[in-house]
C-alpha atoms as a PDB file:
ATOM      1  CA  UNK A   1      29.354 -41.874  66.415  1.00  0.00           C
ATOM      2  CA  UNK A   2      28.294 -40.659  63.085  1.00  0.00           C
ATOM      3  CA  UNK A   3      25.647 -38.898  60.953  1.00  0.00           C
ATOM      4  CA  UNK A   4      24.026 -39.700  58.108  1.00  0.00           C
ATOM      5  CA  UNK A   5      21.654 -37.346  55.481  1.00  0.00           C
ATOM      6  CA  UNK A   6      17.740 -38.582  54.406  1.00  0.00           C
ATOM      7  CA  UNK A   7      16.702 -37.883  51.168  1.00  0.00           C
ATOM      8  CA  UNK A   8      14.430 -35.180  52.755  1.00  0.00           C
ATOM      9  CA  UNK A   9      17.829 -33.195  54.092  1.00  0.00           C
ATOM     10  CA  UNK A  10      17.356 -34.150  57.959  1.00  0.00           C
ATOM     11  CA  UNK A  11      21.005 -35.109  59.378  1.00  0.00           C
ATOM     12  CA  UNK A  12      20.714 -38.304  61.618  1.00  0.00           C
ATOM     13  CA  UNK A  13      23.282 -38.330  64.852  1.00  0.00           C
ATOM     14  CA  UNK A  14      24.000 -41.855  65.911  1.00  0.00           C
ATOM     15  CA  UNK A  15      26.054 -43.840  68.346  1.00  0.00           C
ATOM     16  CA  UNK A  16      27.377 -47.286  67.303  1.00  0.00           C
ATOM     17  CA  UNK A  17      29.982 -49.163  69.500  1.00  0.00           C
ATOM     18  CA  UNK A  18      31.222 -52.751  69.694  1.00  0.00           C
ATOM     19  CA  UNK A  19      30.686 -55.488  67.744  1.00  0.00           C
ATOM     20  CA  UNK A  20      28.380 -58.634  67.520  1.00  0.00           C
ATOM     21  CA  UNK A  21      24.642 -59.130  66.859  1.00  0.00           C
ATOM     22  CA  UNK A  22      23.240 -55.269  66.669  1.00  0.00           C
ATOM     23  CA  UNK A  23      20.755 -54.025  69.514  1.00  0.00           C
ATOM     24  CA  UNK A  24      18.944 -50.562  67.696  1.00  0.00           C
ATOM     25  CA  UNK A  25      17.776 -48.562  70.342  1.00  0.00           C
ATOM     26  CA  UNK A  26      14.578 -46.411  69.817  1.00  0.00           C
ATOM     27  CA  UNK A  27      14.778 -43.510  72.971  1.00  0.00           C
ATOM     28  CA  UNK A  28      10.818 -41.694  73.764  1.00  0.00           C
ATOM     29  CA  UNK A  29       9.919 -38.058  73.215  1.00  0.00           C
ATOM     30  CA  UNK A  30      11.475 -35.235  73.641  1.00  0.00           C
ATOM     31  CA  UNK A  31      14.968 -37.140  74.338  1.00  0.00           C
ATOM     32  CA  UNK A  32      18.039 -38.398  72.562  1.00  0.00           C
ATOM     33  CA  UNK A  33      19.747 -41.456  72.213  1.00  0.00           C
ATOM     34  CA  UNK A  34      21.466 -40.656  75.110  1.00  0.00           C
ATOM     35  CA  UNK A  35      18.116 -41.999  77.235  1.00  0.00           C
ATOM     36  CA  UNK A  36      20.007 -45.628  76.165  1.00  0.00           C
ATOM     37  CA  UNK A  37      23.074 -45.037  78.154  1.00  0.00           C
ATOM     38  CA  UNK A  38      22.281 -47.704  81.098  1.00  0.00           C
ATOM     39  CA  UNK A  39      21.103 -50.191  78.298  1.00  0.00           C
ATOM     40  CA  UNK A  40      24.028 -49.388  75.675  1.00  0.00           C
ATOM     41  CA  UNK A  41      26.664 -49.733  78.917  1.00  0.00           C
ATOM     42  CA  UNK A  42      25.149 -52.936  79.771  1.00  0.00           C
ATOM     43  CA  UNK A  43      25.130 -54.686  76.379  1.00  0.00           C
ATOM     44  CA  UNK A  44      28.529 -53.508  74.696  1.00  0.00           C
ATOM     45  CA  UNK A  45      29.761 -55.099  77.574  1.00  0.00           C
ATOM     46  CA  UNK A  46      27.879 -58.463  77.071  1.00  0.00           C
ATOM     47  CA  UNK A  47      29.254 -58.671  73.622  1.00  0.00           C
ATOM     48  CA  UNK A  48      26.356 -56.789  71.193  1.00  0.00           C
ATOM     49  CA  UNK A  49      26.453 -54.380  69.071  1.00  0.00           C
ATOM     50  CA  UNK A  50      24.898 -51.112  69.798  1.00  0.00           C
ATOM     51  CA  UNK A  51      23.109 -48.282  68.373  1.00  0.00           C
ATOM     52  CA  UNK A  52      21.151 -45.437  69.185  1.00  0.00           C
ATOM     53  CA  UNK A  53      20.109 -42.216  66.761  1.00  0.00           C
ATOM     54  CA  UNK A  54      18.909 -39.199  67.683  1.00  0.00           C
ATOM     55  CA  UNK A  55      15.570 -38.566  65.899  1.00  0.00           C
ATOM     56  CA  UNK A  56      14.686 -36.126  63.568  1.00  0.00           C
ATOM     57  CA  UNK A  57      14.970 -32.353  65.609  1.00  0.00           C
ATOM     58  CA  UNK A  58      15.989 -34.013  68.805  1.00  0.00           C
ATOM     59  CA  UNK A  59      19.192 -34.759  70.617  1.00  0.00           C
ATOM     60  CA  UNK A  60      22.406 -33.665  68.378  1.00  0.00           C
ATOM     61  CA  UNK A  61      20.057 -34.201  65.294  1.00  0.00           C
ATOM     62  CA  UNK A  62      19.538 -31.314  62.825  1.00  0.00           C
ATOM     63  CA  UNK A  63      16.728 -29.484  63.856  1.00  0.00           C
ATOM     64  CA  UNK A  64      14.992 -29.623  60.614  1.00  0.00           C
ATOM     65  CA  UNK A  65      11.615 -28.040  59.975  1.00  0.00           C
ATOM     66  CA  UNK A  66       9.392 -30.589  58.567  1.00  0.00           C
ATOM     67  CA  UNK A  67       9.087 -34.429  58.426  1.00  0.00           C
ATOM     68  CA  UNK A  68       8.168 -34.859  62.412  1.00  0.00           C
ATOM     69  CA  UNK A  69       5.560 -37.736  62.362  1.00  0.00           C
ATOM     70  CA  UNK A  70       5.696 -41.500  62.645  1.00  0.00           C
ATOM     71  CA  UNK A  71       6.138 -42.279  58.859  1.00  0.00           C
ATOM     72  CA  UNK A  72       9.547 -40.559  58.548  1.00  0.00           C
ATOM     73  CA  UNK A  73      10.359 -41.264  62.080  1.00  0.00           C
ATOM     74  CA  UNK A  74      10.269 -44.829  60.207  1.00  0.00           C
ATOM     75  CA  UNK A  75      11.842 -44.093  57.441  1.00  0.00           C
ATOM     76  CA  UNK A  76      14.747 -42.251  58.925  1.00  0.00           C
ATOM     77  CA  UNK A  77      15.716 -45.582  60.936  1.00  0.00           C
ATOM     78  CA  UNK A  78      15.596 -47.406  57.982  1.00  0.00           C
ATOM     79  CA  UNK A  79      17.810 -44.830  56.422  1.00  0.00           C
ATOM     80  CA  UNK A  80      20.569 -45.672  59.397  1.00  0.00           C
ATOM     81  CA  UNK A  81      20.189 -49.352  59.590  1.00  0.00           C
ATOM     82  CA  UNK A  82      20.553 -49.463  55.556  1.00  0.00           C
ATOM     83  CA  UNK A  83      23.846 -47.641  56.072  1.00  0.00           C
ATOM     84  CA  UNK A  84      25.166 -49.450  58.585  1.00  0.00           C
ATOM     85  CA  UNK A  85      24.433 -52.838  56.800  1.00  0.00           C
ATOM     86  CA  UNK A  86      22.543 -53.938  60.339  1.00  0.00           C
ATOM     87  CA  UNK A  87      20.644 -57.869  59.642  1.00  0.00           C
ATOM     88  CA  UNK A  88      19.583 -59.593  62.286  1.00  0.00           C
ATOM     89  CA  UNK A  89      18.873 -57.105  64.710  1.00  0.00           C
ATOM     90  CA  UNK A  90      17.453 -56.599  67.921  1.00  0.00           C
ATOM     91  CA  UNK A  91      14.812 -53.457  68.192  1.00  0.00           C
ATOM     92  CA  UNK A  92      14.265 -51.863  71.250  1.00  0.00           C
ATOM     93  CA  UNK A  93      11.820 -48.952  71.805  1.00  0.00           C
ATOM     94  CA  UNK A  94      10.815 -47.217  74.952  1.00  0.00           C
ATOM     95  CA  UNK A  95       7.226 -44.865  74.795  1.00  0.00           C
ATOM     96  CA  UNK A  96       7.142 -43.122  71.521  1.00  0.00           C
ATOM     97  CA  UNK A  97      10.202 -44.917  70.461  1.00  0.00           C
ATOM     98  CA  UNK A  98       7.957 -48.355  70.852  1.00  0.00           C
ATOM     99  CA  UNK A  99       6.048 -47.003  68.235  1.00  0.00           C
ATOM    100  CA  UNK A 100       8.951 -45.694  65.762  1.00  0.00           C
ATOM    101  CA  UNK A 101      10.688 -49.389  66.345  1.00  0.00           C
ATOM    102  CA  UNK A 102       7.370 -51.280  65.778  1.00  0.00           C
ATOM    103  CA  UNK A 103       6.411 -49.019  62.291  1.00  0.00           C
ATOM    104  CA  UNK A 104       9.834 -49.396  61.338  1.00  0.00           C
ATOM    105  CA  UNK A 105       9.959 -53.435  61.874  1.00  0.00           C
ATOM    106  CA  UNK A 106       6.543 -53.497  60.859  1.00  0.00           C
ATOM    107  CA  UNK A 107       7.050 -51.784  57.331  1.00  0.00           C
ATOM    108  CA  UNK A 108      11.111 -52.593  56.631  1.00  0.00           C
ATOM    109  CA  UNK A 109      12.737 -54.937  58.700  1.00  0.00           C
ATOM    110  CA  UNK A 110      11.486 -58.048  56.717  1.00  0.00           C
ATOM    111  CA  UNK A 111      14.440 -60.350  56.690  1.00  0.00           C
ATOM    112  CA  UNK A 112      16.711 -57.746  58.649  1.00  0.00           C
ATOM    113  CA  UNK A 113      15.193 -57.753  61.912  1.00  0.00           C
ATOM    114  CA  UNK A 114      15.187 -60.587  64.209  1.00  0.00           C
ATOM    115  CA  UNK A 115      13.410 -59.708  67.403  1.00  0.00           C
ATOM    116  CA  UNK A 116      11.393 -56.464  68.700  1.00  0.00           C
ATOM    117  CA  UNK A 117      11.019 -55.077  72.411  1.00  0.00           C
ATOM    118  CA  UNK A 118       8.558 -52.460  73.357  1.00  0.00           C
ATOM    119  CA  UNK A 119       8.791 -50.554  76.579  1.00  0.00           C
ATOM    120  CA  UNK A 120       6.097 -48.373  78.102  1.00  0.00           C
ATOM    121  CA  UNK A 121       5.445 -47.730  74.248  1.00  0.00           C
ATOM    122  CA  UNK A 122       2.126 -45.662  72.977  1.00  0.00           C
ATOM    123  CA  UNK A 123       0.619 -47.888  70.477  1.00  0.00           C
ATOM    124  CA  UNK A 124      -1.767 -49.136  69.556  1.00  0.00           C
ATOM    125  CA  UNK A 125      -2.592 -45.261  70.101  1.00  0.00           C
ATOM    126  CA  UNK A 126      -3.360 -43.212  72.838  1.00  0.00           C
ATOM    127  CA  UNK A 127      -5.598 -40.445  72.037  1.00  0.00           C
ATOM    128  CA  UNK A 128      -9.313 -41.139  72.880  1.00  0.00           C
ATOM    129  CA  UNK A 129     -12.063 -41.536  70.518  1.00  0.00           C
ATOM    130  CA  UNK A 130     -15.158 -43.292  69.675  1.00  0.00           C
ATOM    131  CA  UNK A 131     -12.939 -46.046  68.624  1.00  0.00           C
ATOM    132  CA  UNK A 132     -10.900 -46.076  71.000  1.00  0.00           C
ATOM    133  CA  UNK A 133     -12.827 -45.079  74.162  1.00  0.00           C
ATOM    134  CA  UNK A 134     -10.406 -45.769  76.985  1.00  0.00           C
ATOM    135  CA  UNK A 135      -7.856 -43.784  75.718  1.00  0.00           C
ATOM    136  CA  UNK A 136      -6.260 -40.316  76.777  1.00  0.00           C
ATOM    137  CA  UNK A 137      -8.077 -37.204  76.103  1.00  0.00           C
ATOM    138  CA  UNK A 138      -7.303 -34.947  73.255  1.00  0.00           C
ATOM    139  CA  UNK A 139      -7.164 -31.981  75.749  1.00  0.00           C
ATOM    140  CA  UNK A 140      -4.321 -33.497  77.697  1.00  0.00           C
ATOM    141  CA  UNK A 141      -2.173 -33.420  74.627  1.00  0.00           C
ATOM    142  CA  UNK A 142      -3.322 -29.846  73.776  1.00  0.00           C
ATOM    143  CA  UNK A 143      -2.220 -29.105  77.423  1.00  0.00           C
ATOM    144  CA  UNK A 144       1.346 -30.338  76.478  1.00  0.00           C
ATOM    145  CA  UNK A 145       1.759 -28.050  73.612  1.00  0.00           C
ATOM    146  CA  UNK A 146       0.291 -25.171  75.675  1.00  0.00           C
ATOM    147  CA  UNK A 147       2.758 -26.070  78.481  1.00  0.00           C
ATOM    148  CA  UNK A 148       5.730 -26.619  75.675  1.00  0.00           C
ATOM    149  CA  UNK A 149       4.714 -23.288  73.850  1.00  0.00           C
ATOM    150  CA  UNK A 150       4.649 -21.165  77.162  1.00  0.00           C
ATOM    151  CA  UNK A 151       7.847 -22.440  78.920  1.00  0.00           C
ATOM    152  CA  UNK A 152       9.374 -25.441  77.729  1.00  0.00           C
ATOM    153  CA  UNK A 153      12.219 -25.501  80.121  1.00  0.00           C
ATOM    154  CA  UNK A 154      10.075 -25.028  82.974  1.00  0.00           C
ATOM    155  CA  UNK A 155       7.357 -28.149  81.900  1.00  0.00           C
ATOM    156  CA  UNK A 156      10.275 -30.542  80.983  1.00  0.00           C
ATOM    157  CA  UNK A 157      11.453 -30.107  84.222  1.00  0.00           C
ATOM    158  CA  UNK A 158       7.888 -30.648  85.865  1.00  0.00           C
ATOM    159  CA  UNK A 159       7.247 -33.993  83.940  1.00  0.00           C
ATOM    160  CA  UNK A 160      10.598 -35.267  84.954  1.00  0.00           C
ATOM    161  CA  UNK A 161      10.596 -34.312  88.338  1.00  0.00           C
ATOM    162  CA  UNK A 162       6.662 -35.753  88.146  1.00  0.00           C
ATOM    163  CA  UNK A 163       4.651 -38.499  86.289  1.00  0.00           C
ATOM    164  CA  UNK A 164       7.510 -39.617  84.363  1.00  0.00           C
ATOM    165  CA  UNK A 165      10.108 -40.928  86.667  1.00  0.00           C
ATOM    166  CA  UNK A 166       6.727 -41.552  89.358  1.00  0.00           C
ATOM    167  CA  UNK A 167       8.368 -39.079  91.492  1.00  0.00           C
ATOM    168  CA  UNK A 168       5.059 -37.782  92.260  1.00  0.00           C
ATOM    169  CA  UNK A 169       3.911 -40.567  94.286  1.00  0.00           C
ATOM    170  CA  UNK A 170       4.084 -40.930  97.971  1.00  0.00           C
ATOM    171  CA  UNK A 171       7.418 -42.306  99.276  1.00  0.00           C
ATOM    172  CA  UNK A 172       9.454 -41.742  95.831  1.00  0.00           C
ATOM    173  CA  UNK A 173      12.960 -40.313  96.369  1.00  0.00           C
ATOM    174  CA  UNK A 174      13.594 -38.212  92.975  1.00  0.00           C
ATOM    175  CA  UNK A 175      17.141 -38.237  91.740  1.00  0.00           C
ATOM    176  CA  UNK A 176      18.144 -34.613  90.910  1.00  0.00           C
ATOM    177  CA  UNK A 177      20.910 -36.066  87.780  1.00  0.00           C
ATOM    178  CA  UNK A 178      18.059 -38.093  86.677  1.00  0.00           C
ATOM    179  CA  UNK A 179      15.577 -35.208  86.199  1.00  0.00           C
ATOM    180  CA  UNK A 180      18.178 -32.938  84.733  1.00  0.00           C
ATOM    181  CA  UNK A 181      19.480 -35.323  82.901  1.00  0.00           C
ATOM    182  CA  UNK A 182      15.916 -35.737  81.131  1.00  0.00           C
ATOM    183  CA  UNK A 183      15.551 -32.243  80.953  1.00  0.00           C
ATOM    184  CA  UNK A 184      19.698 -31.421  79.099  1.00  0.00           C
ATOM    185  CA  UNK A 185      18.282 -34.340  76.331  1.00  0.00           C
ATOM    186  CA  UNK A 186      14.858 -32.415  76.056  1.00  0.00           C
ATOM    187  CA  UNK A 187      16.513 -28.824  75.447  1.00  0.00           C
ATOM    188  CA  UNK A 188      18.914 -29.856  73.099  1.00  0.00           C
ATOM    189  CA  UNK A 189      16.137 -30.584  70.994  1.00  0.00           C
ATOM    190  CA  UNK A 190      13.942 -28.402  68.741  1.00  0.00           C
ATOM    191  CA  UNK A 191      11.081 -27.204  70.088  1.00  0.00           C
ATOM    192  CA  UNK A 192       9.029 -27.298  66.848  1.00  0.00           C
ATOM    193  CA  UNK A 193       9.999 -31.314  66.691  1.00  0.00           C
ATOM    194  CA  UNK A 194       8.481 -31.397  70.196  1.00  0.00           C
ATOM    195  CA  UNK A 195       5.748 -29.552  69.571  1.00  0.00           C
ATOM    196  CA  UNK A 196       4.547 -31.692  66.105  1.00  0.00           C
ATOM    197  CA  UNK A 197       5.720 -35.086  68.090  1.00  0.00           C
ATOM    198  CA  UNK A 198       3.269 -34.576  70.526  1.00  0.00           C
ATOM    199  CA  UNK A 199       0.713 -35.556  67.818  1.00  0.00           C
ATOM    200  CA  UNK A 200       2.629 -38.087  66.397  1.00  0.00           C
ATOM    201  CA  UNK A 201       3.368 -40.004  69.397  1.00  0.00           C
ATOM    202  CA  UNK A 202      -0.748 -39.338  70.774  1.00  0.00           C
ATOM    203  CA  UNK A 203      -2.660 -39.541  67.625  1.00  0.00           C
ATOM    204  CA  UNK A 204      -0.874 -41.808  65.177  1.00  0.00           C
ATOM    205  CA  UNK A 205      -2.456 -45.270  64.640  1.00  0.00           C
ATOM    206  CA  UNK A 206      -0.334 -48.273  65.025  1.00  0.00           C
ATOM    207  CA  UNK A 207      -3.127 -51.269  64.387  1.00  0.00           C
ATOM    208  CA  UNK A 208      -1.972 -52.470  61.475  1.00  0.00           C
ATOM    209  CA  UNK A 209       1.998 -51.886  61.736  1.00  0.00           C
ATOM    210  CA  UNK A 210       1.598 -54.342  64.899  1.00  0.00           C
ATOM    211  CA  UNK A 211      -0.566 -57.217  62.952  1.00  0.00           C
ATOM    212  CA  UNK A 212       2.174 -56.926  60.434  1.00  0.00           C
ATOM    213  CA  UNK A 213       4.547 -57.800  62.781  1.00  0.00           C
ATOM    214  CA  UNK A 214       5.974 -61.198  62.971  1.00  0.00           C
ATOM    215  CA  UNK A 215       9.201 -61.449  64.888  1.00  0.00           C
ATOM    216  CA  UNK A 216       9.070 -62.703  68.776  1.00  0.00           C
ATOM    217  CA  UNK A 217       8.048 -59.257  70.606  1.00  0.00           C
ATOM    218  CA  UNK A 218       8.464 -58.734  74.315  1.00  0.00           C
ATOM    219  CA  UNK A 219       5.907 -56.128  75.411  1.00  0.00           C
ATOM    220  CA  UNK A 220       7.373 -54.312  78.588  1.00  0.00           C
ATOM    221  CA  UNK A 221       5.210 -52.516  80.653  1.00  0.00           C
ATOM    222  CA  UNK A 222       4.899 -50.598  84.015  1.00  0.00           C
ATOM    223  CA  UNK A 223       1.516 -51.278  85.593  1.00  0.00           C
ATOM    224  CA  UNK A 224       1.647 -47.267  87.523  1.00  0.00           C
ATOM    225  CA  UNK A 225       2.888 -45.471  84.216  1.00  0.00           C
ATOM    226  CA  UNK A 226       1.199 -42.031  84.356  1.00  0.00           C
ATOM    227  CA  UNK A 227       2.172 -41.117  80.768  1.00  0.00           C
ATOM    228  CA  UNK A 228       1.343 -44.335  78.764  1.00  0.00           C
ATOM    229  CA  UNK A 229      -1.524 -45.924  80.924  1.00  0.00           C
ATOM    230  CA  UNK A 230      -1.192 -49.685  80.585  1.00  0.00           C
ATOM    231  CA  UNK A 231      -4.642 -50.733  79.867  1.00  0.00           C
ATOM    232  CA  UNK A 232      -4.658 -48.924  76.359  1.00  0.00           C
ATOM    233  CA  UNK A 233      -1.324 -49.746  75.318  1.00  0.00           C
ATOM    234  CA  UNK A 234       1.065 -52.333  76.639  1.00  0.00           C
ATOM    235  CA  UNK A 235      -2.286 -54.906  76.877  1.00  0.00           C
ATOM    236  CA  UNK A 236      -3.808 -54.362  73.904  1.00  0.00           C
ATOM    237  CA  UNK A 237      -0.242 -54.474  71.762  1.00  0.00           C
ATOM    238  CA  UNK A 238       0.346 -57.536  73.573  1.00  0.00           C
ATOM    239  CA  UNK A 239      -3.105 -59.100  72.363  1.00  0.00           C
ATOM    240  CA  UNK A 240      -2.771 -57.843  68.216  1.00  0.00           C
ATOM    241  CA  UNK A 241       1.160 -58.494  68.080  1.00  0.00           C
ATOM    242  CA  UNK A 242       0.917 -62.412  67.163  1.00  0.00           C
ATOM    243  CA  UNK A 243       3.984 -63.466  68.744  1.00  0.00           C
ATOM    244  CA  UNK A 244       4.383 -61.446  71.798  1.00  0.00           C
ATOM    245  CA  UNK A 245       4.953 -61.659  75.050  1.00  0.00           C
ATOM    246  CA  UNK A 246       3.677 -58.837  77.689  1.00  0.00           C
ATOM    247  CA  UNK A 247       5.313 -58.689  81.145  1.00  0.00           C
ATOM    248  CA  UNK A 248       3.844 -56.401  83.352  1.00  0.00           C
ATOM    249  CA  UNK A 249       6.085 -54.759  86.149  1.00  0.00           C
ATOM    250  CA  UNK A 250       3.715 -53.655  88.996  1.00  0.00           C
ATOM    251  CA  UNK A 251       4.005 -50.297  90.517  1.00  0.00           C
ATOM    252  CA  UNK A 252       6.970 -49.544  87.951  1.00  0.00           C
ATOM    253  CA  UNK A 253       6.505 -45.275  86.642  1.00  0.00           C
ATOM    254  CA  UNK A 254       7.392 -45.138  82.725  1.00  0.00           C
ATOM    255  CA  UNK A 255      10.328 -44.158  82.835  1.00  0.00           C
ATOM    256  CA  UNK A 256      11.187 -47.915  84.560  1.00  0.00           C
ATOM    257  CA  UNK A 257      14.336 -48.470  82.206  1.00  0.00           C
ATOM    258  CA  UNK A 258      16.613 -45.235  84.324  1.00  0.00           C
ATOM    259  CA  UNK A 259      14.677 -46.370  87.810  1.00  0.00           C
ATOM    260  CA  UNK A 260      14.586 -49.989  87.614  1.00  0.00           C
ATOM    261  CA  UNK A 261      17.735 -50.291  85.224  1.00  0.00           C
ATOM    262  CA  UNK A 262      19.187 -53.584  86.402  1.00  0.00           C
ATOM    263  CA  UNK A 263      16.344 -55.587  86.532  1.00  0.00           C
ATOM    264  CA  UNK A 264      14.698 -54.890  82.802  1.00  0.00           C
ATOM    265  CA  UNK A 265      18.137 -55.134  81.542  1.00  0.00           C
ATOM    266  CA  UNK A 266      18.614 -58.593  82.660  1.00  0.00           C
ATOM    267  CA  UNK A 267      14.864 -59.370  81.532  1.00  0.00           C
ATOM    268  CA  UNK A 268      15.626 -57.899  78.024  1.00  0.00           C
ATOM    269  CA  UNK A 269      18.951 -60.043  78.116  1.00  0.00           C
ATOM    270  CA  UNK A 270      17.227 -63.275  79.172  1.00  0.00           C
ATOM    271  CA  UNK A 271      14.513 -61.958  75.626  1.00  0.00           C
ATOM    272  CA  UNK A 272      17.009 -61.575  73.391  1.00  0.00           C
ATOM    273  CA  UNK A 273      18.825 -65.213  74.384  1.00  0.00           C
ATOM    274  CA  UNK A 274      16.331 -67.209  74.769  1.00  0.00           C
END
């Protein structure tokens, strides 16, 4: 583990065991790098190198007041893969961490990156507008920060325990260590970087970061993901990324890399060696 400083004073918590060809691991909002541990256990023990920060006011992060959008979300990775010395690198990123690992490849992983993997990630971008009519409402997101504002504790435990894990549905058997688990990453957090992500991760605009992108990209995506609906993210990434691949996992909730660990671990393997 270490930390590192941005120019901007945030202080950077990351995890970095074993050796090998580096896997950077991108965790979603309002979590830690501690959302990585299946992955992380999994690949350290196949020989990689792995890594996962904390982001700007989240996990064990300094809970710094400004700077909580996509461009220094970017920047700050670039900040720990400069210091760690990290070429040819693997980027994985799950939800709003798809879209922190894409800007980052995107803008500065030019001769340092080698492939990218997006999983249940927002881009292109999620909020709806004329120009992008399918997508989420703006008052869902408002509803978030309402919901975050009036009791965080309580509504990190509802999403958990609800659309994110798919333990809403009809037959699901929730894990109580998963939710809580979800919910000890989300309050260790600040609740101002929670609160400003929620635009960030809804309204930011990821079009041209993903034409920019020219490594081989494997676009992971759960066709039943409540949270990042499929048909304005996952497929449309898939179709502006020029090198990509999009696997679709049917019936699989967003948070499919806790639930369905084993499987999209091997998949991501079988990506990364082939």
């Amino acid at each position: 583990m270490g930390m590192i400083t941005t120019k901007d004073g945030a202080e950077i918590f990351y995890k970095d065991w074993g050796s090998g060809q580096p896997i950077v691991f991108h965790h979603g909002w309002p979590l830690s790098g501690d959302d990585w541990d299946a992955q992380m256990l999994f690949f350290v023990n196949r020989g990689y190198r792995v890594i996962a920060h904390d982001r700007r006011g989240h996990g064990r992060s300094s809970q710094i007041a400004t700077g909580h959008d996509m461009d220094h979300y970017a920047v700050d990775v670039a900040a720990v893969t400069e210091h760690l010395g990290l070429s040819n690198a693997i980027h994985i990123g799950h939800s709003t961490g798809g879209g922190e690992a894409a800007s980052y490849v995107a803008r500065y992983g030019k001769g340092r990156v080698a492939k990218l993997v997006m999983v249940g990630a927002v881009p292109p971008i999620m909020v709806k507008s004329d120009a992008n009519p399918n997508g989420t409402p703006i008052e869902v997101f408002d509803d978030f920060r309402k919901q975050l504002a009036t009791n965080r504790s309580q509504f990190y435990f509802d999403v958990a325990g609800g659309p994110f894990y798919g333990y809403n549905r009809a037959g699901a058997e929730p894990s109580q260590g998963v939710i809580e688990n979800w919910w000890r990453q989300g309050m260790m957090g600040s609740a101002l970087a929670h609160y400003e992500g929620i635009k960030a991760f809804s309204e930011t605009d990821f079009t041209e970061d993903l034409k920019n992108i020219e490594v081989p990209t494997l676009v992971m995506h759960g066709d039943d993901d409540q949270v990042v609906p499929i048909e304005d993210s996952g497929m449309l990434s898939a179709k502006i990324i020029k090198n990509a691949t999009l696997k679709v996992y049917e019936g699989y909730p967003h948070g499919m890399l806790t639930t369905h660990a084993d499987e999209l671990n091997a998949d991501i393997l079988a990506f990364i060696e082939g």
